[in-house]
Structure formats: structure tokens, C-alpha cells
Protein backbone atom coordinates (compact mmCIF):
# COMPACT_ATOMS: atom_id res chain seq x y z
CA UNK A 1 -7.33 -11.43 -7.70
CA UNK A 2 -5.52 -11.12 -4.84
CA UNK A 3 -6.30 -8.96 -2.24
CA UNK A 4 -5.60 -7.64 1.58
CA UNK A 5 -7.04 -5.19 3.51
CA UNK A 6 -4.45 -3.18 6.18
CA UNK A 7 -5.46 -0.35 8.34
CA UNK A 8 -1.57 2.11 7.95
CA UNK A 9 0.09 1.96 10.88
CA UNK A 10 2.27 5.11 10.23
CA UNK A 11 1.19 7.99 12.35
CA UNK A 12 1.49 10.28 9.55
CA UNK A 13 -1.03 7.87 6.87
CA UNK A 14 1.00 7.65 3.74
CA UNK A 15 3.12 10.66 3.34
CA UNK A 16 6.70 11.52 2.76
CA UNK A 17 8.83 8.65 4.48
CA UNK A 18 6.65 5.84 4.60
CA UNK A 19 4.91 6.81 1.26
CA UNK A 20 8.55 6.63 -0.10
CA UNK A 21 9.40 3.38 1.70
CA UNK A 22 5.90 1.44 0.00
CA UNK A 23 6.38 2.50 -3.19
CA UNK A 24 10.37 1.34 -3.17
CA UNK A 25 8.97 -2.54 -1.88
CA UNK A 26 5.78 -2.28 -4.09
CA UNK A 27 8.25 -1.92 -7.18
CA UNK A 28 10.54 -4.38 -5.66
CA UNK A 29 7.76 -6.87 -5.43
CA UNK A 30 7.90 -8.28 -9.41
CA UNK A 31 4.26 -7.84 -9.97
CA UNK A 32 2.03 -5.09 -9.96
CA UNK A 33 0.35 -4.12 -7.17
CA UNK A 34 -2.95 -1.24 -6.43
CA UNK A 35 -3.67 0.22 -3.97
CA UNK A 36 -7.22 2.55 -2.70
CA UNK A 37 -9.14 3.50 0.38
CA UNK A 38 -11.59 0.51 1.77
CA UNK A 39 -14.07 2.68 1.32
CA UNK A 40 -13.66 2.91 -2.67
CA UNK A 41 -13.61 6.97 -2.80
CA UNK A 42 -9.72 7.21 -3.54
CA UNK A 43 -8.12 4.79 -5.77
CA UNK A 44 -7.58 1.98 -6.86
CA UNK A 45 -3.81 3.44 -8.13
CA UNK A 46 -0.59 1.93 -8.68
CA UNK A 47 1.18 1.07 -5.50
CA UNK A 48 4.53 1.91 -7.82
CA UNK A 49 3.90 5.75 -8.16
CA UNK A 50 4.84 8.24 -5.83
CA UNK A 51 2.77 11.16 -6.76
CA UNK A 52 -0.41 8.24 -6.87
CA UNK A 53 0.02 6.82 -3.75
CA UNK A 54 0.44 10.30 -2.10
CA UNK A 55 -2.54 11.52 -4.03
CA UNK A 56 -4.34 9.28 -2.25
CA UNK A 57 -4.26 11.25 1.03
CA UNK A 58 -4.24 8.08 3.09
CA UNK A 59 -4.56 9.09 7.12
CA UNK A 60 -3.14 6.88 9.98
CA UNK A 61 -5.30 4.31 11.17
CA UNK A 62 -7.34 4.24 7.67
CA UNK A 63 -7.74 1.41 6.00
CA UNK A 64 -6.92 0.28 2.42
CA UNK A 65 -6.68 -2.23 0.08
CA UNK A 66 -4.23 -3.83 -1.97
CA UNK A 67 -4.53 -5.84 -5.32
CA UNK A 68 -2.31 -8.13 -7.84
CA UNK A 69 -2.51 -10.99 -9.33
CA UNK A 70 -4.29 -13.92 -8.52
CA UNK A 71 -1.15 -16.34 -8.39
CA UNK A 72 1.28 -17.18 -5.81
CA UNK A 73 4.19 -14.01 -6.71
CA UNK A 74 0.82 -11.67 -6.46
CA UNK A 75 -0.47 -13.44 -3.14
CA UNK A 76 3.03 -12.89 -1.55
CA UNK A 77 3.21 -9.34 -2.64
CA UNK A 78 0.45 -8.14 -1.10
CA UNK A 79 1.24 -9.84 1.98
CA UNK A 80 4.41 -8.29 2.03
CA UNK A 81 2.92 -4.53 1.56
CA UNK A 82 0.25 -4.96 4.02
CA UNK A 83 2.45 -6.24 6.44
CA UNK A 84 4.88 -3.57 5.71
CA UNK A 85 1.96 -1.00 5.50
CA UNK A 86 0.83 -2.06 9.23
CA UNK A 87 3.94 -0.79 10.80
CA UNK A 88 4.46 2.56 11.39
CA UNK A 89 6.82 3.54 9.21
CA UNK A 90 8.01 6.57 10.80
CA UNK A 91 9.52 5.42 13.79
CA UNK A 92 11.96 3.29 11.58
């Protein structure tokens, strides 16, 4: 499985906006993707959902993971995400 840990660089966590904006590139990513806290309380959920990923209650600075498929198209996904997840979002 492929996997990458990201600490969210948004100073919100995952709400609103930059929920919004990860969801929209999760789905545009061709495989699925999870995501949950490092810590394994919240999650794992799909990375696709809205309503999951905001469920999640993901703070800025806290890290999570992300999941797919262990194949190239699910390596390069979660790359994508996490590197998109690192950047706060908000100031976009």
C-alpha cells in the first residue's frame, strides 16, 4: 500500500476552503485515496468525501496519513495530496 505521512499546512486544519480544494484533487487523482489522523483515532476515510474529510476535524500543524494503492498511479497520488496538503491552503 502506498502511503505518506503530511503534517496540514493550512492554518485552519482541514476545513471549508482547503477541505474543498483536497477533496476536488483527491477525486481528480484516478485512484482512491484515505485519509486519517497519524495517531489512528479519526479515520481512515475517503479522501473523496466532503462531509468525511471534514468529519475528521483535522487541526493545522496535525499530522495525517494518506493511503492507495500499491502501484505507480497510487504512489503518485498520494504524493500529490501530501504535497498539496503541506501548503497552506488558505492563503491561495
Amino acid at each position: 500500500m502506498a502511503e505518506r505521512r503530511v503534517k496540514v499546512g493550512s492554518s485552519v486544519g482541514l476545513h471549508a476552503r482547503p477541505a474543498n480544494l483536497f477533496v476536488t484533487a483527491a477525486k481528480e487523482q484516478g485512484v482512491k485515496v484515505r485519509i486519517g489522523t497519524a495517531d489512528g483515532e479519526r479515520g481512515p476515510v475517503d479522501a473523496a468525501s466532503i462531509l468525511s474529510v471534514m468529519g475528521l476535524g483535522v487541526r493545522s500543524g496535525e499530522e495525517v496519513v494518506l493511503t492507495a494503492s500499491d502501484d505507480a498511479q497510487g504512489e503518485a497520488a498520494v504524493a500529490a495530496l501530501a504535497e498539496l496538503l503541506a501548503q497552506d491552503l488558505d492563503a491561495s
